[in-house]
Protein backbone atom coordinates (compact mmCIF):
# COMPACT_ATOMS: atom_id res chain seq x y z
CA UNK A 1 91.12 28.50 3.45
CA UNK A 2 92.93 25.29 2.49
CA UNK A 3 91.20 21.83 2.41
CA UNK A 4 92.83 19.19 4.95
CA UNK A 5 91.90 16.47 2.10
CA UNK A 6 92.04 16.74 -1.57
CA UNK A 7 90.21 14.05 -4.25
CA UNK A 8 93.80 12.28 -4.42
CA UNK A 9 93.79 11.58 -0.45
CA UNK A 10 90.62 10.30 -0.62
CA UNK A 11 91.39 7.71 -3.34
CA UNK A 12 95.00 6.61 -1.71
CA UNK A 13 92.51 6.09 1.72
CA UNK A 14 90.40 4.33 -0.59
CA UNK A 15 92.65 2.35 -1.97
CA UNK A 16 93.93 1.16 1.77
CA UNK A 17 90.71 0.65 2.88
CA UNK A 18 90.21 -1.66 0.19
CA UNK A 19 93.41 -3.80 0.27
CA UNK A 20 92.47 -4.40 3.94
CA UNK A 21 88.97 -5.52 3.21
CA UNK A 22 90.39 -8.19 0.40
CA UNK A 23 92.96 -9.07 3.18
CA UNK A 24 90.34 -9.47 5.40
CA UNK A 25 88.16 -11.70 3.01
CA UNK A 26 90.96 -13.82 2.57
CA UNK A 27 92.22 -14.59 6.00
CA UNK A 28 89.05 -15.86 6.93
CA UNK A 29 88.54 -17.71 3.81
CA UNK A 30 91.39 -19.90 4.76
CA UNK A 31 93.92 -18.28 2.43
CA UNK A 32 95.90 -16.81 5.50
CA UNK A 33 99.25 -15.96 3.68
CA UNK A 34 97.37 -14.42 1.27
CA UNK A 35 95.65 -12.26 3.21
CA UNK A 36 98.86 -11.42 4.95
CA UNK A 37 100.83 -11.16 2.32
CA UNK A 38 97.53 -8.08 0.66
CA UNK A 39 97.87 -6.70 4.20
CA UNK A 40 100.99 -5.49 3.79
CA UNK A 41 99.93 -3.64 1.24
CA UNK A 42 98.77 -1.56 3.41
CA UNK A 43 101.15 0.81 4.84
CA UNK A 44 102.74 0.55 1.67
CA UNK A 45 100.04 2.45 -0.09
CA UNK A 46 99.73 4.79 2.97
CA UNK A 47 103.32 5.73 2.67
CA UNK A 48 103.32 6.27 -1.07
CA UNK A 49 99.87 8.63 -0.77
CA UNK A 50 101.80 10.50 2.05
CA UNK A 51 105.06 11.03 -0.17
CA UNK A 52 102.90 12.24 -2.89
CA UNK A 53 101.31 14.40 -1.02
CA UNK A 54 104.85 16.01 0.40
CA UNK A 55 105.89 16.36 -2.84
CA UNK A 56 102.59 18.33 -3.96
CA UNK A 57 103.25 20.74 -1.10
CA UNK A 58 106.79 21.16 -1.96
CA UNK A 59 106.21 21.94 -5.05
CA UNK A 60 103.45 24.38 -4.68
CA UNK A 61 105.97 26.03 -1.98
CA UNK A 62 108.54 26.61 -4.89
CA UNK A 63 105.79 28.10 -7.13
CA UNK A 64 105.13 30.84 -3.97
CA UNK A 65 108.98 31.61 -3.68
CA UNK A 66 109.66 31.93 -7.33
């Protein structure tokens, strides 16, 4: 049976969840572009975890055929 999350998705949601909370912290600490500026971090790490994670699958899908 496969596993819908491995350690590595865990870490990149992590990492997201993170960024958001130190954007958070420093939108309200009066630092607004700041915190903007970390929040768009956000997708940005969420797109690089899910290319990653393509390229894991793709790869194992090469191993099968070979």
């Amino acid at each position: 049976m496969n596993k819908l999350f491995n350690p590595s998705d865990y870490f990149i949601l992590f990492a997201a969840v993170v960024s958001m909370a130190i954007s958070i912290g420093f939108w309200f600490s009066g630092y607004k572009d700041e915190g903007v500026y970390i929040g768009i971090w956000v997708p940005s790490i969420l797109g690089f975890g899910n290319y990653v994670k393509n390229l894991l699958i793709q790869n194992k899908e090469r191993k099968k055929d070979v």
